[in-house]
N, C-alpha and C. Protein backbone atom coordinates (compact mmCIF):
# COMPACT_ATOMS: atom_id res chain seq x y z
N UNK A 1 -146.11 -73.72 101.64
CA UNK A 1 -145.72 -73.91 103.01
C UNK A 1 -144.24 -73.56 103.15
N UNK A 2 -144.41 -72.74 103.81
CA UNK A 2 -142.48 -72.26 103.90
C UNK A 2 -142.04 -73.63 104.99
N UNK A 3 -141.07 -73.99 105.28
CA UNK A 3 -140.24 -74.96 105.83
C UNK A 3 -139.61 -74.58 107.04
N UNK A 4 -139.17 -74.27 108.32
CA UNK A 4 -138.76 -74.28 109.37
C UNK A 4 -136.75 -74.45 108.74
N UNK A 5 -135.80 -73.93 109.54
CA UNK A 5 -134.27 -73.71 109.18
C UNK A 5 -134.23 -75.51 109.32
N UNK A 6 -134.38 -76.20 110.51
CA UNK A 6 -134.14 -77.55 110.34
C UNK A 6 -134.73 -78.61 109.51
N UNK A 7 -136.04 -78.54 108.73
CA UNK A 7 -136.28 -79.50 107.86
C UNK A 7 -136.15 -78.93 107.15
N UNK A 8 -136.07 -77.72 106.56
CA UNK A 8 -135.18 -77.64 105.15
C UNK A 8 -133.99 -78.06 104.85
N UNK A 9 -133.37 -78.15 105.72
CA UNK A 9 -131.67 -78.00 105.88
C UNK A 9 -131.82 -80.18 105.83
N UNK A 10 -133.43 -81.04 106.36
CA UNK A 10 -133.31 -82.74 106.45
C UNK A 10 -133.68 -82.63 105.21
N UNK A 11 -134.71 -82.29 104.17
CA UNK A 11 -135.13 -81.88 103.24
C UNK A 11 -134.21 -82.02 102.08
N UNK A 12 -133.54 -81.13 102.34
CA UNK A 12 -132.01 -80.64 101.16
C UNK A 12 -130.87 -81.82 101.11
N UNK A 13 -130.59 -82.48 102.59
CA UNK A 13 -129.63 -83.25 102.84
C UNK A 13 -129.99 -84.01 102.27
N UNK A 14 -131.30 -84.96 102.10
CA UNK A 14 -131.97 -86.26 101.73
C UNK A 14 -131.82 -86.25 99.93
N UNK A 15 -132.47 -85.12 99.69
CA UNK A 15 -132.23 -84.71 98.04
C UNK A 15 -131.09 -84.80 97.80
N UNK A 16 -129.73 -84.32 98.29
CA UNK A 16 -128.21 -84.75 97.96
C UNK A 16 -127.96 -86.24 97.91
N UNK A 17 -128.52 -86.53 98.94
CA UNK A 17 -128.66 -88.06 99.49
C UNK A 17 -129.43 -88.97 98.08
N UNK A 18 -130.14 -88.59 97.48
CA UNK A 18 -130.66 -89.24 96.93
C UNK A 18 -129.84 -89.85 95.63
N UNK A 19 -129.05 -88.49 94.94
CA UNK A 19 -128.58 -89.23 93.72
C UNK A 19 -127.36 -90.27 94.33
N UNK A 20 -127.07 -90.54 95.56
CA UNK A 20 -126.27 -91.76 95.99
C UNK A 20 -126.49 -92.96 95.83
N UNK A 21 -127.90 -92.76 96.20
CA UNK A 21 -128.60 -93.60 96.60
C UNK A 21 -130.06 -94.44 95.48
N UNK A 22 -129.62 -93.96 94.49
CA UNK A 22 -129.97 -94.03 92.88
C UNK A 22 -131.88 -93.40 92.60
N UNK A 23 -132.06 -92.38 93.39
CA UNK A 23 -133.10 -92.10 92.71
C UNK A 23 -132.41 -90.15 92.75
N UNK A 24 -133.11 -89.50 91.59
CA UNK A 24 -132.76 -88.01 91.46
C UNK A 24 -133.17 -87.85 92.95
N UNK A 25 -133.03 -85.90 92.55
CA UNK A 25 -132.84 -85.19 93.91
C UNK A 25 -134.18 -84.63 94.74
N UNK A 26 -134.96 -84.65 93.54
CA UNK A 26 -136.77 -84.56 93.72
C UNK A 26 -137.12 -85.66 94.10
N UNK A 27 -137.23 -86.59 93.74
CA UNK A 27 -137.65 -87.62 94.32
C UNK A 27 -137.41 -88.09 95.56
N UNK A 28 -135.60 -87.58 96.33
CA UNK A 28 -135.58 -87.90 97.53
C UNK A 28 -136.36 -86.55 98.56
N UNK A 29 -136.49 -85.65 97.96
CA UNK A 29 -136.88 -84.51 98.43
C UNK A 29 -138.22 -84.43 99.14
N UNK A 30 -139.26 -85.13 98.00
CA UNK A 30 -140.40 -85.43 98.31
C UNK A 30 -140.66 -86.30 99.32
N UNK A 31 -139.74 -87.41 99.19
CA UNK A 31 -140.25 -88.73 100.26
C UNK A 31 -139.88 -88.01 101.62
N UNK A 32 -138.69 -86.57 101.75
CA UNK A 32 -137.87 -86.70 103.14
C UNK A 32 -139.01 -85.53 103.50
N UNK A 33 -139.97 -84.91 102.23
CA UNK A 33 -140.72 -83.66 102.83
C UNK A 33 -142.19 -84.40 103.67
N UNK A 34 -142.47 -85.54 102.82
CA UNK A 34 -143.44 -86.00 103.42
C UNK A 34 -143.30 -87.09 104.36
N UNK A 35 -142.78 -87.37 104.96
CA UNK A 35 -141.43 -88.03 106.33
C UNK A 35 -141.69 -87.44 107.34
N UNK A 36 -141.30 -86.05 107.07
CA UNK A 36 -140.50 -85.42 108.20
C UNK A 36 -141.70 -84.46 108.72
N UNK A 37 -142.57 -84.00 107.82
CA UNK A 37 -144.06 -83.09 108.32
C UNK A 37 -145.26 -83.47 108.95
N UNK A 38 -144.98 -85.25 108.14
CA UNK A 38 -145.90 -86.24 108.76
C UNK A 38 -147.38 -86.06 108.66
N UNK A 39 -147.80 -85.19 107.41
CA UNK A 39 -149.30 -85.13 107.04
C UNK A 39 -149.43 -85.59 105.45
N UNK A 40 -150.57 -85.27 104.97
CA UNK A 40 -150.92 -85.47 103.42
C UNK A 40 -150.71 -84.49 102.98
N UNK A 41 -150.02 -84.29 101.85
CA UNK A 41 -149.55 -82.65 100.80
C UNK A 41 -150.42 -83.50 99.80
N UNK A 42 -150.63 -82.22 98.97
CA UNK A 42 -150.99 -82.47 97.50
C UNK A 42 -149.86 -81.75 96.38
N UNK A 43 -150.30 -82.36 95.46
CA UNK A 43 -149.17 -81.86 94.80
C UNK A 43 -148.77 -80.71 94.59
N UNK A 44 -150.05 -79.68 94.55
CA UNK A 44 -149.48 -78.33 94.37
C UNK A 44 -148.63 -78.22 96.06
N UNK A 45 -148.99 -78.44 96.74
CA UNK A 45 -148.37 -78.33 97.80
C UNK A 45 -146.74 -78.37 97.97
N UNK A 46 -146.86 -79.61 97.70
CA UNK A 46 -145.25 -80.10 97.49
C UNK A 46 -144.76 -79.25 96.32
N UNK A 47 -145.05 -78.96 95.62
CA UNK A 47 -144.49 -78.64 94.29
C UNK A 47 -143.96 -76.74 94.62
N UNK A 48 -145.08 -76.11 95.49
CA UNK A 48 -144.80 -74.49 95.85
C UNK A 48 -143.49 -75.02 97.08
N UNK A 49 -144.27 -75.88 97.89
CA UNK A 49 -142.91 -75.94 99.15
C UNK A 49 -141.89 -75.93 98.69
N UNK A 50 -141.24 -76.92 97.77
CA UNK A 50 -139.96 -77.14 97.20
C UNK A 50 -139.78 -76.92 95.80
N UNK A 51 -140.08 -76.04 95.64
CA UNK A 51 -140.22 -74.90 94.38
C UNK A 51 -139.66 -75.51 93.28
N UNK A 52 -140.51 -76.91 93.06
CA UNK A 52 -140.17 -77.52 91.45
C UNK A 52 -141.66 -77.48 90.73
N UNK A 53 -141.51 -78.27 89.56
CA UNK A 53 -142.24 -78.53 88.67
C UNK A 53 -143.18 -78.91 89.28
N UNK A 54 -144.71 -78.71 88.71
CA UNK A 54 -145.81 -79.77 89.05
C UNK A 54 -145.76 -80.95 88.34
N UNK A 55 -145.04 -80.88 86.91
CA UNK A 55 -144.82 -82.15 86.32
C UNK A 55 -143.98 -82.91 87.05
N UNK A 56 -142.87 -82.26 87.59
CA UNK A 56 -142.19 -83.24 87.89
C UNK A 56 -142.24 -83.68 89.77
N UNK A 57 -143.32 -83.21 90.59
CA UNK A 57 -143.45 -83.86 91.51
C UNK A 57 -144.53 -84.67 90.95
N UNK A 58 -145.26 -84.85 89.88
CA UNK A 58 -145.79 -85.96 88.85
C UNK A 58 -145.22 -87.00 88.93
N UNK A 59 -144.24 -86.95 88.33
CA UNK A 59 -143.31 -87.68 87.99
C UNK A 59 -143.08 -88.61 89.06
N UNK A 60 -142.19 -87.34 89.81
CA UNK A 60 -141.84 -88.34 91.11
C UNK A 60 -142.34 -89.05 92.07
N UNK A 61 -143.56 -88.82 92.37
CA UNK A 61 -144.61 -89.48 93.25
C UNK A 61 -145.00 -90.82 92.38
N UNK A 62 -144.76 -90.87 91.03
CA UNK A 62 -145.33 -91.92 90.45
C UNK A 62 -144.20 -93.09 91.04
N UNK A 63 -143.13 -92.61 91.00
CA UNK A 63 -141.61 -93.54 91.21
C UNK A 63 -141.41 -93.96 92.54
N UNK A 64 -141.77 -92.91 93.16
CA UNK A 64 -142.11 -93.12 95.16
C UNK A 64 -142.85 -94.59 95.15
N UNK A 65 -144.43 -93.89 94.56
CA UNK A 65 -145.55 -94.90 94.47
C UNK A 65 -144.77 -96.32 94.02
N UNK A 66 -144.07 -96.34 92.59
CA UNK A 66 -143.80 -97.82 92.37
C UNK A 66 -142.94 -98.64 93.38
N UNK A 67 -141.98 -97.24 94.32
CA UNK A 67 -140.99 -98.18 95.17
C UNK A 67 -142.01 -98.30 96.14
N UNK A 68 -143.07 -98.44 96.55
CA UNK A 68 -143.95 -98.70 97.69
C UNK A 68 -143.57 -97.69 99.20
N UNK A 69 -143.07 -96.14 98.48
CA UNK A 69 -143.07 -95.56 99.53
C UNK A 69 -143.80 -94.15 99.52
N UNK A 70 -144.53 -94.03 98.95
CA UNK A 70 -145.81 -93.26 99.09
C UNK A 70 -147.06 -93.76 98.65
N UNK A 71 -148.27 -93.04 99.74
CA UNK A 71 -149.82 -93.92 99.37
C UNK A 71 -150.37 -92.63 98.95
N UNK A 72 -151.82 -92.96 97.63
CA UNK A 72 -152.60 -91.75 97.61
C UNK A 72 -153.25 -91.93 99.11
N UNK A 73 -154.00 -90.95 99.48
CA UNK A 73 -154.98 -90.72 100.29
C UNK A 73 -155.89 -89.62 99.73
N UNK A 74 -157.47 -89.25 99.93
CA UNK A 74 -158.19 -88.61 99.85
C UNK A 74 -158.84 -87.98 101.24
N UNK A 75 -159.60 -86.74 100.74
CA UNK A 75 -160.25 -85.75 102.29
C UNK A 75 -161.02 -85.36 101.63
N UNK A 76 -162.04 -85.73 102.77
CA UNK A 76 -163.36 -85.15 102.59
C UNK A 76 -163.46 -83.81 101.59
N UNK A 77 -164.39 -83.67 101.00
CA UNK A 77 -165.06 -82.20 100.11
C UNK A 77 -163.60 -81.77 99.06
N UNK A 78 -162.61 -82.85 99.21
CA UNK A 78 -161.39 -82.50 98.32
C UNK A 78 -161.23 -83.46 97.15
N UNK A 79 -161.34 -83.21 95.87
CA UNK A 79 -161.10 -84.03 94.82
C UNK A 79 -159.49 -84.11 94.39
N UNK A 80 -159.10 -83.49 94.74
CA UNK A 80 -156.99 -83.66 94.88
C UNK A 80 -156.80 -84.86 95.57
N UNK A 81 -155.89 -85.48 95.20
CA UNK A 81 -155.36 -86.83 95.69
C UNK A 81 -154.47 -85.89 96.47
N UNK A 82 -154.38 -86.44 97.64
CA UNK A 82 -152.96 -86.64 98.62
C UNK A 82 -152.17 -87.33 99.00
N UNK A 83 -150.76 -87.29 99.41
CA UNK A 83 -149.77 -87.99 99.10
C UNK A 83 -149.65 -88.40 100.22
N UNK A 84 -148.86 -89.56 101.10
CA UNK A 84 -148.39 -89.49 102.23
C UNK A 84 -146.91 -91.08 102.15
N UNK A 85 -146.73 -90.78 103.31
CA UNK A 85 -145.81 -91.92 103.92
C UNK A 85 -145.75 -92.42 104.91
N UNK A 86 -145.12 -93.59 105.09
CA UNK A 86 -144.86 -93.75 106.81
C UNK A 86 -144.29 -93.18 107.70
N UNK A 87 -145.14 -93.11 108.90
CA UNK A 87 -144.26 -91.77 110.07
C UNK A 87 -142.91 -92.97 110.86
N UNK A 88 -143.02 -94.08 110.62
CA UNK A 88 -142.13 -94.77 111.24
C UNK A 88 -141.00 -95.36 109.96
N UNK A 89 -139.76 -95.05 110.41
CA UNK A 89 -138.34 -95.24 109.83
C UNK A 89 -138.31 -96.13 109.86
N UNK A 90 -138.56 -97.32 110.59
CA UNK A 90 -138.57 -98.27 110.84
C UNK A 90 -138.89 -99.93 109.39
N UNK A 91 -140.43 -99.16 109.52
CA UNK A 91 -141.45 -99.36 108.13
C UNK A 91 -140.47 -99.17 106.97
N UNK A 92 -139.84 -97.62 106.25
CA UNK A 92 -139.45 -97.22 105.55
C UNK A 92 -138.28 -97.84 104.73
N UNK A 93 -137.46 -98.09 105.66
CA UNK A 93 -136.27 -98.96 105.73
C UNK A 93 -136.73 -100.22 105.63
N UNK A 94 -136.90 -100.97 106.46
CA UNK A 94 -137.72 -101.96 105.62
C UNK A 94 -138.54 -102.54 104.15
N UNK A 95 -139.30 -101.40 103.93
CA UNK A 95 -139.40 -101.26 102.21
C UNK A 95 -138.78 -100.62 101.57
N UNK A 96 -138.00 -100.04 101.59
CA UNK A 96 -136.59 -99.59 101.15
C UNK A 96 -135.31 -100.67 100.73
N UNK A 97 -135.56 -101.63 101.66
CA UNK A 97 -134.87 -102.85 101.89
C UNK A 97 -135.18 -104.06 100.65
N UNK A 98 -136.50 -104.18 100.90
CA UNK A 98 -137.62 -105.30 100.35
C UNK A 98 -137.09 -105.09 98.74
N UNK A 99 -137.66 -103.23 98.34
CA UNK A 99 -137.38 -103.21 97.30
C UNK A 99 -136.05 -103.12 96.66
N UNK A 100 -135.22 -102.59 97.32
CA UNK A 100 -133.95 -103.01 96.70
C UNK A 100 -133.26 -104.65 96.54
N UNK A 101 -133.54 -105.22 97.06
CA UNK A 101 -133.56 -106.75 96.91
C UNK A 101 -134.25 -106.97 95.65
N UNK A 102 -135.75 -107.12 96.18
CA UNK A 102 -136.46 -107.05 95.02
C UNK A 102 -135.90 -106.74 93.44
N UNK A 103 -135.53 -105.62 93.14
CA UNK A 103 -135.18 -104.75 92.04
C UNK A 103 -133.79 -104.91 91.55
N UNK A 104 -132.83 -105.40 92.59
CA UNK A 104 -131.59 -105.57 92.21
C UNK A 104 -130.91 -106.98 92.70
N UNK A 105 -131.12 -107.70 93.90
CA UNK A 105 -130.32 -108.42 94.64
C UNK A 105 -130.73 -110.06 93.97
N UNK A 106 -132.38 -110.12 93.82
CA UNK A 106 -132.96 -111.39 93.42
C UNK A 106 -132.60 -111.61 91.52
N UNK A 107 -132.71 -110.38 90.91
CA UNK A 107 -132.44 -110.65 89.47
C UNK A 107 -130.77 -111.12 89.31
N UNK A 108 -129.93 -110.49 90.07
CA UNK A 108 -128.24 -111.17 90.49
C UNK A 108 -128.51 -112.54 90.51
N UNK A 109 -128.97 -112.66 91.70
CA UNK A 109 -128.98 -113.98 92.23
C UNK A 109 -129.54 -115.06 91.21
N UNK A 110 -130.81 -114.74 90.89
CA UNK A 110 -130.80 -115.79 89.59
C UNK A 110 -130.04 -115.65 88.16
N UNK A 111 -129.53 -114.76 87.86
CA UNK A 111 -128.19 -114.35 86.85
C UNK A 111 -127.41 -115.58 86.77
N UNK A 112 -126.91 -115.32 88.61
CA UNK A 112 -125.81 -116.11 88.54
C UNK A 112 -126.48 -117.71 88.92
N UNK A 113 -126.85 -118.20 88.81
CA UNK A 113 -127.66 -119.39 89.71
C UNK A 113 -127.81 -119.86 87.76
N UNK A 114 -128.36 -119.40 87.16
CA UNK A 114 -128.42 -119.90 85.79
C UNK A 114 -127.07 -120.05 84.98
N UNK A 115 -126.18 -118.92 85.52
CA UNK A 115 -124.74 -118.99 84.38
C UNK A 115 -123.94 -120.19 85.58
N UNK A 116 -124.45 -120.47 86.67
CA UNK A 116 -123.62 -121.88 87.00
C UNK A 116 -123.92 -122.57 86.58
N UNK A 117 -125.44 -122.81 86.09
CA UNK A 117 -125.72 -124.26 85.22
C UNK A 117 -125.53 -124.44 84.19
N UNK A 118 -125.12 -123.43 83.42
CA UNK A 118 -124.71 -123.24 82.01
C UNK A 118 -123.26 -124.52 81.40
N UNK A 119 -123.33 -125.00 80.62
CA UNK A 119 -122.15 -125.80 80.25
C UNK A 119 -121.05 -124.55 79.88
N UNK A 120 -120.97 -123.67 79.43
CA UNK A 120 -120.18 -122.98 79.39
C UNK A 120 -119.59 -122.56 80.60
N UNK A 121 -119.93 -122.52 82.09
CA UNK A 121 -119.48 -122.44 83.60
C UNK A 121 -118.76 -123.25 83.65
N UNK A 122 -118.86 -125.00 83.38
CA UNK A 122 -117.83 -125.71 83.36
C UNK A 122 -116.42 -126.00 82.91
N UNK A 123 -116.54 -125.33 81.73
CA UNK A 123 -115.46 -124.78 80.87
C UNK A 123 -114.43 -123.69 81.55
N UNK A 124 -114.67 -122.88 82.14
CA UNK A 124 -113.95 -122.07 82.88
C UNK A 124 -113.21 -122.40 83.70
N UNK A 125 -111.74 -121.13 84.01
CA UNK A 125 -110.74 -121.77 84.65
C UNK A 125 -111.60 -121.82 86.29
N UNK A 126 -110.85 -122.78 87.13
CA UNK A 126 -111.26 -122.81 88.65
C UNK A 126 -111.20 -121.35 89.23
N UNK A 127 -110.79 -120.84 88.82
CA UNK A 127 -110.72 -119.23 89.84
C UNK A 127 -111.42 -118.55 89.42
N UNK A 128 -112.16 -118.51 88.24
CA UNK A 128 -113.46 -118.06 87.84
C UNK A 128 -114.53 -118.23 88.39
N UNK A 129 -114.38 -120.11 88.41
CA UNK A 129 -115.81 -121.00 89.06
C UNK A 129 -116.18 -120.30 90.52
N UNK A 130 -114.71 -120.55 91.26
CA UNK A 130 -115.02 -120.28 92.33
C UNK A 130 -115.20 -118.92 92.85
N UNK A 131 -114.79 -117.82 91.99
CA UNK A 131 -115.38 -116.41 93.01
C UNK A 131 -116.80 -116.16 92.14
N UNK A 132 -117.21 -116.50 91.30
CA UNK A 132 -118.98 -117.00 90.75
C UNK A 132 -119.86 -117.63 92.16
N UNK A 133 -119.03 -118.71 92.22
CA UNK A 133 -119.80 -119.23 93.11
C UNK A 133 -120.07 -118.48 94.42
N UNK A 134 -118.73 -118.18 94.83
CA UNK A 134 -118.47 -117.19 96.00
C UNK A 134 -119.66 -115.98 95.87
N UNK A 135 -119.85 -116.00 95.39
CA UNK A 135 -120.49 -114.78 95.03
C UNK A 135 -122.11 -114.64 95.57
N UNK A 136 -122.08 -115.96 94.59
CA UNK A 136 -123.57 -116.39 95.01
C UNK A 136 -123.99 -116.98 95.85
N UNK A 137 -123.22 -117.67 96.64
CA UNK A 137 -123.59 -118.16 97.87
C UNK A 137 -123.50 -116.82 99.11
N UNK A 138 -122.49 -115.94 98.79
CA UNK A 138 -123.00 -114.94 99.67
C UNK A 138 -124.45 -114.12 99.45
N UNK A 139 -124.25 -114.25 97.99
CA UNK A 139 -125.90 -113.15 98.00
C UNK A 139 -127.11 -114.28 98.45
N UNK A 140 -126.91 -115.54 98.27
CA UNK A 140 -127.82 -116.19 98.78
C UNK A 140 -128.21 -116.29 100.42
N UNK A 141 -127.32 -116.30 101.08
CA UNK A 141 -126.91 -115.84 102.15
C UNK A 141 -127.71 -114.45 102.42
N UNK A 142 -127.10 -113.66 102.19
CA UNK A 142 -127.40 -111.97 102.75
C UNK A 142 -129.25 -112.27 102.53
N UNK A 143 -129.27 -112.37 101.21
CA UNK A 143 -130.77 -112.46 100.69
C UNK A 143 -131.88 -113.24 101.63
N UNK A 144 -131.70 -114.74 101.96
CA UNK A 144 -131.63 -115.40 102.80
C UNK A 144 -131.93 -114.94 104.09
N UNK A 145 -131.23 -113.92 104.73
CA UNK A 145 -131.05 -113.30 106.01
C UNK A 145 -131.74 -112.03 105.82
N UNK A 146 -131.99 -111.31 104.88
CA UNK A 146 -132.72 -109.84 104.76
C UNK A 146 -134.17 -110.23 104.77
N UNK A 147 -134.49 -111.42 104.32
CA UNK A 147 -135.76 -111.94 104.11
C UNK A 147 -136.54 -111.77 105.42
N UNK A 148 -135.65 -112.65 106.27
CA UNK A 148 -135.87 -113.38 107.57
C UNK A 148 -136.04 -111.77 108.43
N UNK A 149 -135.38 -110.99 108.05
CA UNK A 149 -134.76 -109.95 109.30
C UNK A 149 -135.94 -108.92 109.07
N UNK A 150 -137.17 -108.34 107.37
CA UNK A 150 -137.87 -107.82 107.14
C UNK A 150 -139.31 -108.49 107.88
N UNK A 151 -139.46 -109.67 107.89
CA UNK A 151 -140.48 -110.45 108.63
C UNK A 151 -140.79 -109.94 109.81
N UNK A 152 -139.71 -109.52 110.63
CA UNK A 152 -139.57 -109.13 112.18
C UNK A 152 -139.82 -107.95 112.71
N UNK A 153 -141.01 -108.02 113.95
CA UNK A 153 -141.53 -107.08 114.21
C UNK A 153 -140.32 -105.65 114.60
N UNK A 154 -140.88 -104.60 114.79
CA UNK A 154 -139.57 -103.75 114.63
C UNK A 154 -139.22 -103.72 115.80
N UNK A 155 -139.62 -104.01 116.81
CA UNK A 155 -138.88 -104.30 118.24
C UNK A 155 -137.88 -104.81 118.26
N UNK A 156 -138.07 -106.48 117.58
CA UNK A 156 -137.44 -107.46 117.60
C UNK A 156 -135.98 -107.44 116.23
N UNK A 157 -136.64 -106.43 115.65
CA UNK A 157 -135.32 -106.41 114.64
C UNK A 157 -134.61 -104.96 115.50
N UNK A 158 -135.04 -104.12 115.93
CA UNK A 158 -133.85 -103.20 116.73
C UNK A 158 -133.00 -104.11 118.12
N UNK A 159 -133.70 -105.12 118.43
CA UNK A 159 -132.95 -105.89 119.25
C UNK A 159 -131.71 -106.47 118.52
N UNK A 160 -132.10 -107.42 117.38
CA UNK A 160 -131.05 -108.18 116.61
C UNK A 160 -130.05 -107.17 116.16
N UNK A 161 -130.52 -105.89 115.66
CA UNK A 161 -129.33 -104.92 115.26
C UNK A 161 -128.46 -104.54 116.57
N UNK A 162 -129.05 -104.63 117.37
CA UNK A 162 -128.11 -104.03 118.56
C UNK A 162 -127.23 -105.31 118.93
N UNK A 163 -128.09 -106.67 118.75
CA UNK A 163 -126.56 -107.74 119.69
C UNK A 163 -125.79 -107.75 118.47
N UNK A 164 -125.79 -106.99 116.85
CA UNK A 164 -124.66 -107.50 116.54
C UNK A 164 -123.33 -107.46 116.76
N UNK A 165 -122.87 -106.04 117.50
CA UNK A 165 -121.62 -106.15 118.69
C UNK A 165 -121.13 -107.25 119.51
N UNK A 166 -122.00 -107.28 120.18
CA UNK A 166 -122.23 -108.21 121.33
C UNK A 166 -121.54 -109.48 120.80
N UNK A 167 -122.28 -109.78 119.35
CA UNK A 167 -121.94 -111.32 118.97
C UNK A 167 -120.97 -111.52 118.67
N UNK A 168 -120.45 -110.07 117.56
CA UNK A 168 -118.84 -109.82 116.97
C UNK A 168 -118.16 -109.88 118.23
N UNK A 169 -118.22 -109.83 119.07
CA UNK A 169 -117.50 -109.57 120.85
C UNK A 169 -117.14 -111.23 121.19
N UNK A 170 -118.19 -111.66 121.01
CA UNK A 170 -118.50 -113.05 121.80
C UNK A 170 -117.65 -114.23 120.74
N UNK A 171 -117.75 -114.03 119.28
CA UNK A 171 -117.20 -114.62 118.36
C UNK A 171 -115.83 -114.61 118.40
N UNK A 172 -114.97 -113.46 119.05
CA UNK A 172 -113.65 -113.11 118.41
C UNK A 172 -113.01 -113.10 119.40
N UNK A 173 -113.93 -113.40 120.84
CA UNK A 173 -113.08 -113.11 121.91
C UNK A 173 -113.20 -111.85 122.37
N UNK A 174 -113.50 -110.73 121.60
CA UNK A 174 -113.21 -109.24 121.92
C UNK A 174 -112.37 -109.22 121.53
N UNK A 175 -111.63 -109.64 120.75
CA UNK A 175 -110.46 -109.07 119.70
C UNK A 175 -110.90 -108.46 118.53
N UNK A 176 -110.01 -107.32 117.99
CA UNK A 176 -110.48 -106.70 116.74
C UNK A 176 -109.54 -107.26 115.78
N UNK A 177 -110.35 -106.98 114.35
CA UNK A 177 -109.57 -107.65 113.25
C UNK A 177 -108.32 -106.43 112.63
């Protein structure tokens, strides 16, 4: 499938995007090809479109699959698995969200939640204790609040993203920091 000048050009950006954003450049490639076309590819598919490996859109669909952002699907009279995603950003971001918590934010959080109970925590100077603690009470916090904010239908969470102005407004007076 040749690509159109503008989703090659979302395509390419997302793949740059990706090693930022800690997965390689195939892997973001794939999720932004099957995003943005909004049907089922198979692998040879994906693999001629964006002229890599068949092993390694292998590969990468397996890693998609574990972050919960690609599903197989099957078609009629076709024994090829097909790949797909969610057509809503919305969804995406959201499990995008889930799993990065998941994978990074909750194993922190109990890290540190165990090295406070540790007798060796007590031992430490106070300015240690306290940006430890600091620490963790913010990720408990954020964590806490990402939980709450993934629950919410996506109406209702593009609402909450939009008064956060509003509130920073209402909090400060309308003064900036």
């Amino acid at each position: 499938m040749k690509l159109n000048p503008t989703t090659q050009k979302f395509v390419l950006h997302w793949g740059e995007m990706g090693s930022k954003w800690g997965v390689n450049r195939t892997v973001a490639q794939i999720h932004a090809l099957l995003y943005i076309i909004g049907k089922p590819m198979n692998a040879e598919e994906i693999s001629e479109t964006l002229a890599v490996a068949r092993s390694n859109v292998s590969n990468s669909i397996r890693e998609l699959q574990g972050l919960k952002l690609v599903q197989t699907v099957h078609q009629l009279g076709d024994r090829r698995d097909y790949f797909t995603t969610s057509d809503d950003v919305w969804v995406l971001v959201k499990t995008i969200v889930e799993q990065r918590q998941q994978r990074e934010i909750e194993p922190t959080l109990h890290f540190l939640n165990e090295l406070i109970a540790t007798p060796e925590f007590e031992q430490e100077n106070e300015q240690v204790q306290k940006r430890i603690r600091d620490t963790q009470q913010f990720m408990d916090i954020a964590t806490s609040w990402t939980k709450e904010m993934i629950k919410l239908p996506t109406g209702t969470l593009a609402q909450v993203l939009k008064l956060g102005t509003k509130i920073q407004r209402f909090l400060t007076g309308g003064k900036k920091d």
